[in-house]
PDB file of N, CA and C in Angstrom:
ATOM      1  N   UNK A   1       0.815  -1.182   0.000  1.00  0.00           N
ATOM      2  CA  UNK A   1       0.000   0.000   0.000  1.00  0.00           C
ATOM      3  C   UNK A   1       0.868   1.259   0.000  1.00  0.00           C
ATOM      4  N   UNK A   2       1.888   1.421   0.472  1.00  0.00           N
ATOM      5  CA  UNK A   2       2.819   2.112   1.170  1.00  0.00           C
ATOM      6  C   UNK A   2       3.812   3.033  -0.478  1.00  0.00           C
ATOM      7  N   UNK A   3       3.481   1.791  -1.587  1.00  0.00           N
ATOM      8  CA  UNK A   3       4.153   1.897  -2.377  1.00  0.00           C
ATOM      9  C   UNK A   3       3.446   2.802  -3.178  1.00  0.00           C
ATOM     10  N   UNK A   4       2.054   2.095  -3.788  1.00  0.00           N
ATOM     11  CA  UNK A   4       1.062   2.698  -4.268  1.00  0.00           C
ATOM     12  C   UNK A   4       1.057   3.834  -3.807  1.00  0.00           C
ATOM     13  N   UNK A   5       0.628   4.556  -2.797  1.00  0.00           N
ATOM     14  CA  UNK A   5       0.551   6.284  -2.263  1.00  0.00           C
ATOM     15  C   UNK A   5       1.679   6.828  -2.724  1.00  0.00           C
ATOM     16  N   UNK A   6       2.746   6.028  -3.155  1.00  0.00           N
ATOM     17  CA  UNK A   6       4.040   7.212  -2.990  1.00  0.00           C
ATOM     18  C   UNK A   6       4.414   7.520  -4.498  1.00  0.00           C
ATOM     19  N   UNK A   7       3.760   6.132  -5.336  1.00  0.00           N
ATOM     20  CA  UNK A   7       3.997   6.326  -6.698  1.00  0.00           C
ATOM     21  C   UNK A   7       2.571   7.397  -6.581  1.00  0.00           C
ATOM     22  N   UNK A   8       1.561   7.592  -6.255  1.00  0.00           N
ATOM     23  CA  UNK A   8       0.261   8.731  -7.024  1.00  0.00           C
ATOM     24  C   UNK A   8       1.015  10.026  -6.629  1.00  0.00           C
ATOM     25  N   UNK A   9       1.799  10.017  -4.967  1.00  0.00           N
ATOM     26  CA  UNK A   9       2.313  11.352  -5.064  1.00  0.00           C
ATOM     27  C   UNK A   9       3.291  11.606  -5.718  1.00  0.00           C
ATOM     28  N   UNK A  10       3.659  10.844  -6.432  1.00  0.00           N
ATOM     29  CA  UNK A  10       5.359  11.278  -7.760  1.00  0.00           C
ATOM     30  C   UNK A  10       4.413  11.654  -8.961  1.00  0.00           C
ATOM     31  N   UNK A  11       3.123  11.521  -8.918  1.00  0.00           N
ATOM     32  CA  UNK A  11       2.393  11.566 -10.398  1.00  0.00           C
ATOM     33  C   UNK A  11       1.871  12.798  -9.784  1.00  0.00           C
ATOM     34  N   UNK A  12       1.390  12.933  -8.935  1.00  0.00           N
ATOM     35  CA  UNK A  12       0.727  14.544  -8.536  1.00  0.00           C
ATOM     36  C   UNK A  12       1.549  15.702  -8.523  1.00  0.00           C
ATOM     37  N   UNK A  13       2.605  15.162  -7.744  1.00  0.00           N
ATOM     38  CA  UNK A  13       3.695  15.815  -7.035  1.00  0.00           C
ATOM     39  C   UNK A  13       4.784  15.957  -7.488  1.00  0.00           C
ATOM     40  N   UNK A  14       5.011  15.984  -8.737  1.00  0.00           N
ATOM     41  CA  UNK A  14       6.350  15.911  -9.311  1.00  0.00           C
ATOM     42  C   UNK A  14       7.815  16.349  -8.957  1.00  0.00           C
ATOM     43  N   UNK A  15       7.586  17.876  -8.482  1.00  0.00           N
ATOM     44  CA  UNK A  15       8.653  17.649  -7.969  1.00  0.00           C
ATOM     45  C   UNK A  15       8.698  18.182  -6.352  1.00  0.00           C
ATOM     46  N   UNK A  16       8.210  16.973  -5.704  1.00  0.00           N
ATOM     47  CA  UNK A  16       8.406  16.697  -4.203  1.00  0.00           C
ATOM     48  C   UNK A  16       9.808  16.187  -4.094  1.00  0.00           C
ATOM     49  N   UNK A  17      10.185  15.980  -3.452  1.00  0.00           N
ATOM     50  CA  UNK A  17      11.804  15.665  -3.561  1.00  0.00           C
ATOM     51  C   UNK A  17      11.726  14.105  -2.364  1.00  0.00           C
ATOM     52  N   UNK A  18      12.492  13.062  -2.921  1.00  0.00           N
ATOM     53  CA  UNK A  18      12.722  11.936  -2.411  1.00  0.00           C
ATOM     54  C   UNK A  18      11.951  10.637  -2.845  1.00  0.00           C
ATOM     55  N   UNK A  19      10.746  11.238  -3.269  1.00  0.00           N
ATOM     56  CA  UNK A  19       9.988  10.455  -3.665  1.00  0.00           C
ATOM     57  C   UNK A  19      10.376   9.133  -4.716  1.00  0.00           C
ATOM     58  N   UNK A  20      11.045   9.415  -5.735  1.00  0.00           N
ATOM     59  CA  UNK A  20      11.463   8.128  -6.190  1.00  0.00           C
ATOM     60  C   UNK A  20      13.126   7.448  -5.534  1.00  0.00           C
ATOM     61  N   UNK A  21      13.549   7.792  -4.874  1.00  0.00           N
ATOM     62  CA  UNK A  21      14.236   7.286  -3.896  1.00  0.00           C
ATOM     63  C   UNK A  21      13.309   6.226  -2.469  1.00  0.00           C
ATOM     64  N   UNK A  22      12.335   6.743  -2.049  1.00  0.00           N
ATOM     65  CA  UNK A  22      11.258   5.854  -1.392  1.00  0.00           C
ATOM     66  C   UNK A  22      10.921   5.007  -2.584  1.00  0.00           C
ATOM     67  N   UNK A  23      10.657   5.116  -3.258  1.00  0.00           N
ATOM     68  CA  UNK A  23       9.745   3.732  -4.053  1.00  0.00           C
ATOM     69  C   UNK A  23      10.833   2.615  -3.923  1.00  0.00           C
ATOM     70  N   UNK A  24      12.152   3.356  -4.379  1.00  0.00           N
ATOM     71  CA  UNK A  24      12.982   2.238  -4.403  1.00  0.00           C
ATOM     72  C   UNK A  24      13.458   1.469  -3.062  1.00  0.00           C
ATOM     73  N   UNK A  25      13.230   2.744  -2.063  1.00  0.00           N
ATOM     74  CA  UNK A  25      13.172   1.908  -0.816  1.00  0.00           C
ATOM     75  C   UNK A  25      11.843   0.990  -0.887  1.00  0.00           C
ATOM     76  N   UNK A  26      10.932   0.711  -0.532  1.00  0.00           N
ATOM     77  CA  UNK A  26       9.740  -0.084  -0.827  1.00  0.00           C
ATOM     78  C   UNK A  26      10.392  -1.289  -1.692  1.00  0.00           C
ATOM     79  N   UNK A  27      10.888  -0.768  -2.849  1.00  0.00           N
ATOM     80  CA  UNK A  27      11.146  -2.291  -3.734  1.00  0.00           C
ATOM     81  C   UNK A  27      12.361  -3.241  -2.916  1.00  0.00           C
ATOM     82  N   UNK A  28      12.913  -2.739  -2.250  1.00  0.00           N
ATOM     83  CA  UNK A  28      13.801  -3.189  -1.561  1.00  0.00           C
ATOM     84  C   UNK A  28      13.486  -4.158  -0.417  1.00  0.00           C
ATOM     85  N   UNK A  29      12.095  -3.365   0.240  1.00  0.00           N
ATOM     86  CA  UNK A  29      11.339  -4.222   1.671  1.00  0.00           C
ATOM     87  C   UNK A  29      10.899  -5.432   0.570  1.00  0.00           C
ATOM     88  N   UNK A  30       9.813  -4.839  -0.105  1.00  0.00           N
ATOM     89  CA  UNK A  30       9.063  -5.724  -0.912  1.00  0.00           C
ATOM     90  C   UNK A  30      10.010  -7.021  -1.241  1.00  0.00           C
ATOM     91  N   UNK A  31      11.489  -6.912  -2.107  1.00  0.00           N
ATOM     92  CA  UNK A  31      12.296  -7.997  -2.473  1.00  0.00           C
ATOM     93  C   UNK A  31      12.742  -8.846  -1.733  1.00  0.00           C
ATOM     94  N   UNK A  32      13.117  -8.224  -0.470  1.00  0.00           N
ATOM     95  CA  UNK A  32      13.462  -8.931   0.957  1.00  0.00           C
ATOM     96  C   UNK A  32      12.618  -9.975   1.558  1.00  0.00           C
ATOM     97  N   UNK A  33      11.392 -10.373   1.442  1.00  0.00           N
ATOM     98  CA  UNK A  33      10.103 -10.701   1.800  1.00  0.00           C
ATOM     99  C   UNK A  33       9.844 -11.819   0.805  1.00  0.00           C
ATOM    100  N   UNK A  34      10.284 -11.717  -0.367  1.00  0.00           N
ATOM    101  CA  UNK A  34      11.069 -13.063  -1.262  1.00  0.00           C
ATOM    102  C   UNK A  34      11.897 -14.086  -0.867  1.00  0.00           C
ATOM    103  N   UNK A  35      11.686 -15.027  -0.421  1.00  0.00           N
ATOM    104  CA  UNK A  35      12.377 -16.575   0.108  1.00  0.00           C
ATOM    105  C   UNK A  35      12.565 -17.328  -1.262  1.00  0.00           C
ATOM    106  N   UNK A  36      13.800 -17.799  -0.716  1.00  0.00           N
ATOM    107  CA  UNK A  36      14.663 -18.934  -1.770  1.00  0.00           C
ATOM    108  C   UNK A  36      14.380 -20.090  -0.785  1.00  0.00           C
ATOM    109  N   UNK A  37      14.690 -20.861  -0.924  1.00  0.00           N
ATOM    110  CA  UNK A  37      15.264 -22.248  -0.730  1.00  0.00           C
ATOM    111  C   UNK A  37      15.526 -22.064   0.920  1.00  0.00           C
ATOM    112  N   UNK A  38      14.923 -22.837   1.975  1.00  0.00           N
ATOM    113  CA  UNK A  38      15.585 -22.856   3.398  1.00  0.00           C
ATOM    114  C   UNK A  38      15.012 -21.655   4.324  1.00  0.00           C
ATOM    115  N   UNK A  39      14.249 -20.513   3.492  1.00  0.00           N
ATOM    116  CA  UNK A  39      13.623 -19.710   4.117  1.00  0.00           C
ATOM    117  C   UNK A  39      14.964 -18.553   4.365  1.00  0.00           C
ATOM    118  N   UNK A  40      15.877 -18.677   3.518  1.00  0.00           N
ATOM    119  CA  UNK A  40      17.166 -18.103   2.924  1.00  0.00           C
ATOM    120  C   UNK A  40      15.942 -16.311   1.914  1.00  0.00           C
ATOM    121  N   UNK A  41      16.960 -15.618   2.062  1.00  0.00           N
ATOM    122  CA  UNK A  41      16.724 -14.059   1.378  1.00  0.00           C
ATOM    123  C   UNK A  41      17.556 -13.836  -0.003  1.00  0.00           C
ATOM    124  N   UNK A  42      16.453 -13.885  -1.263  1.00  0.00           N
ATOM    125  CA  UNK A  42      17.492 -13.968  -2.126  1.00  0.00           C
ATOM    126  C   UNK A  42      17.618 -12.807  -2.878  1.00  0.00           C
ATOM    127  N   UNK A  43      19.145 -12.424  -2.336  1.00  0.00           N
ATOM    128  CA  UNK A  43      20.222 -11.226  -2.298  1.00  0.00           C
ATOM    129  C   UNK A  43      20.095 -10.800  -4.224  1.00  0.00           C
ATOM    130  N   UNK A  44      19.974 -11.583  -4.745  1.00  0.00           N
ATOM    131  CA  UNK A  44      19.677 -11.427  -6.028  1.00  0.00           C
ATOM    132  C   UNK A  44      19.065 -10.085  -6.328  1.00  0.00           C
ATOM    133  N   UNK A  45      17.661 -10.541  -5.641  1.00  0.00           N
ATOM    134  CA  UNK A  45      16.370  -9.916  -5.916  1.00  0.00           C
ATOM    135  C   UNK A  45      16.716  -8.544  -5.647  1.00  0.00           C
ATOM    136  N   UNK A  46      16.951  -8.849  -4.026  1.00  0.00           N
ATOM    137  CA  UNK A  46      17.345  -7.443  -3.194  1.00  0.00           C
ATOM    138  C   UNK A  46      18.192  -6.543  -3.540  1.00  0.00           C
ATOM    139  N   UNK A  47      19.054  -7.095  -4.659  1.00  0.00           N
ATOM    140  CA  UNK A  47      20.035  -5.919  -5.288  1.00  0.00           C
ATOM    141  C   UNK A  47      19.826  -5.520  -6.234  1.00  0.00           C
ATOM    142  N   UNK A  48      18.436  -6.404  -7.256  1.00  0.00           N
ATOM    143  CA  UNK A  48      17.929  -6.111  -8.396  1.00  0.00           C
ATOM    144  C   UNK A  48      19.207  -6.503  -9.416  1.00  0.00           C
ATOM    145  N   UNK A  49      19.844  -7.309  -9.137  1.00  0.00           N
ATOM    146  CA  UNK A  49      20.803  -8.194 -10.275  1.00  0.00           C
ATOM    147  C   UNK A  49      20.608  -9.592 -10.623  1.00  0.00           C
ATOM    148  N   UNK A  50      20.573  -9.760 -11.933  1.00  0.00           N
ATOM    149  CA  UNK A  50      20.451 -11.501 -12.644  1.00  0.00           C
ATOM    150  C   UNK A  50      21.985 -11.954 -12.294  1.00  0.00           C
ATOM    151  N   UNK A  51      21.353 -13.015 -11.560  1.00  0.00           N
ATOM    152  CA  UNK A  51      22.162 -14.277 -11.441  1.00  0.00           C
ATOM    153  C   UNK A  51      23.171 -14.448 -12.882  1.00  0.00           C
ATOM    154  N   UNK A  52      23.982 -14.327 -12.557  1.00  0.00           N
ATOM    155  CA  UNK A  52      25.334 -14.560 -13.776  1.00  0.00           C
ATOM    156  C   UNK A  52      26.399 -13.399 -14.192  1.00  0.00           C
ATOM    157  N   UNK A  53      25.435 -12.484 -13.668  1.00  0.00           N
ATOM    158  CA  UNK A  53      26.521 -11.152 -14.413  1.00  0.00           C
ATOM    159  C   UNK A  53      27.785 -11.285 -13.563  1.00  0.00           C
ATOM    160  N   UNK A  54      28.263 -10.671 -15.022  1.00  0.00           N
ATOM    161  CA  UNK A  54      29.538 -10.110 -14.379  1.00  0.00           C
ATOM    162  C   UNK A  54      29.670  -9.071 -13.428  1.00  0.00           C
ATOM    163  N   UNK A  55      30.699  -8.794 -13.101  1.00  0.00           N
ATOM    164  CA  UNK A  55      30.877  -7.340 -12.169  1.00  0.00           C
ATOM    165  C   UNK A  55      30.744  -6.309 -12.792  1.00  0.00           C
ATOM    166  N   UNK A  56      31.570  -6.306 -14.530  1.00  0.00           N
ATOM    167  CA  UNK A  56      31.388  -5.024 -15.358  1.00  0.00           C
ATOM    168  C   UNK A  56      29.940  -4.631 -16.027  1.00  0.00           C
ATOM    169  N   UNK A  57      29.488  -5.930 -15.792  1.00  0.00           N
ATOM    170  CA  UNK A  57      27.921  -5.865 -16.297  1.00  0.00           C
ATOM    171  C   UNK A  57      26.704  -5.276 -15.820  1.00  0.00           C
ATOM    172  N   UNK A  58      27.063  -6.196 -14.661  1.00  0.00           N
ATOM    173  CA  UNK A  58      26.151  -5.613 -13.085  1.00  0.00           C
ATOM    174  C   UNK A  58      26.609  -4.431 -12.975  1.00  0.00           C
ATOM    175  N   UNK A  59      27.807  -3.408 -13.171  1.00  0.00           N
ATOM    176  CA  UNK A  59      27.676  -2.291 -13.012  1.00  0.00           C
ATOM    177  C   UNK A  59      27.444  -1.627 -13.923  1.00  0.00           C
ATOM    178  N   UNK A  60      27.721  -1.866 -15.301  1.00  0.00           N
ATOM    179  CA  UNK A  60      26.736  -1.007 -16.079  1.00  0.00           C
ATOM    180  C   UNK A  60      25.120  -0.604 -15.886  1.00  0.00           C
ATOM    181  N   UNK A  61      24.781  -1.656 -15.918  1.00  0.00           N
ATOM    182  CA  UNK A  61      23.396  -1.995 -15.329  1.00  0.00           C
ATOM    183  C   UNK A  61      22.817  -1.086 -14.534  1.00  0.00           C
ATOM    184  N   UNK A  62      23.747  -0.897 -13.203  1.00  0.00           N
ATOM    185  CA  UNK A  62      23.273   0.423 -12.001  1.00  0.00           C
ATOM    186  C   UNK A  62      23.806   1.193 -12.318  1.00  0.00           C
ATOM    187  N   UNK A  63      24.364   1.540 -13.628  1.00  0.00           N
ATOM    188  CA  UNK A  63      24.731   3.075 -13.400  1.00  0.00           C
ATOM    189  C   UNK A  63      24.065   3.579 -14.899  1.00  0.00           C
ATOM    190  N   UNK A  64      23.118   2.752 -15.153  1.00  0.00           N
ATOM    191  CA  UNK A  64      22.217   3.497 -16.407  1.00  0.00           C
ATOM    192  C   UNK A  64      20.788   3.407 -16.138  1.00  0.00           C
TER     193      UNK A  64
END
Protein backbone atom coordinates (compact mmCIF):
# COMPACT_ATOMS: atom_id res chain seq x y z
CA UNK A 1 0.00 0.00 0.00
CA UNK A 2 2.82 2.11 1.17
CA UNK A 3 4.15 1.90 -2.38
CA UNK A 4 1.06 2.70 -4.27
CA UNK A 5 0.55 6.28 -2.26
CA UNK A 6 4.04 7.21 -2.99
CA UNK A 7 4.00 6.33 -6.70
CA UNK A 8 0.26 8.73 -7.02
CA UNK A 9 2.31 11.35 -5.06
CA UNK A 10 5.36 11.28 -7.76
CA UNK A 11 2.39 11.57 -10.40
CA UNK A 12 0.73 14.54 -8.54
CA UNK A 13 3.69 15.82 -7.03
CA UNK A 14 6.35 15.91 -9.31
CA UNK A 15 8.65 17.65 -7.97
CA UNK A 16 8.41 16.70 -4.20
CA UNK A 17 11.80 15.66 -3.56
CA UNK A 18 12.72 11.94 -2.41
CA UNK A 19 9.99 10.45 -3.66
CA UNK A 20 11.46 8.13 -6.19
CA UNK A 21 14.24 7.29 -3.90
CA UNK A 22 11.26 5.85 -1.39
CA UNK A 23 9.74 3.73 -4.05
CA UNK A 24 12.98 2.24 -4.40
CA UNK A 25 13.17 1.91 -0.82
CA UNK A 26 9.74 -0.08 -0.83
CA UNK A 27 11.15 -2.29 -3.73
CA UNK A 28 13.80 -3.19 -1.56
CA UNK A 29 11.34 -4.22 1.67
CA UNK A 30 9.06 -5.72 -0.91
CA UNK A 31 12.30 -8.00 -2.47
CA UNK A 32 13.46 -8.93 0.96
CA UNK A 33 10.10 -10.70 1.80
CA UNK A 34 11.07 -13.06 -1.26
CA UNK A 35 12.38 -16.58 0.11
CA UNK A 36 14.66 -18.93 -1.77
CA UNK A 37 15.26 -22.25 -0.73
CA UNK A 38 15.59 -22.86 3.40
CA UNK A 39 13.62 -19.71 4.12
CA UNK A 40 17.17 -18.10 2.92
CA UNK A 41 16.72 -14.06 1.38
CA UNK A 42 17.49 -13.97 -2.13
CA UNK A 43 20.22 -11.23 -2.30
CA UNK A 44 19.68 -11.43 -6.03
CA UNK A 45 16.37 -9.92 -5.92
CA UNK A 46 17.35 -7.44 -3.19
CA UNK A 47 20.04 -5.92 -5.29
CA UNK A 48 17.93 -6.11 -8.40
CA UNK A 49 20.80 -8.19 -10.27
CA UNK A 50 20.45 -11.50 -12.64
CA UNK A 51 22.16 -14.28 -11.44
CA UNK A 52 25.33 -14.56 -13.78
CA UNK A 53 26.52 -11.15 -14.41
CA UNK A 54 29.54 -10.11 -14.38
CA UNK A 55 30.88 -7.34 -12.17
CA UNK A 56 31.39 -5.02 -15.36
CA UNK A 57 27.92 -5.87 -16.30
CA UNK A 58 26.15 -5.61 -13.08
CA UNK A 59 27.68 -2.29 -13.01
CA UNK A 60 26.74 -1.01 -16.08
CA UNK A 61 23.40 -2.00 -15.33
CA UNK A 62 23.27 0.42 -12.00
CA UNK A 63 24.73 3.08 -13.40
CA UNK A 64 22.22 3.50 -16.41
Amino acid sequence: MGKEVCFKGSILYPKLEGLLQMLRVFDVFISVEKRISRGEVDWYCVLGVIPGLTIPEASSRASS
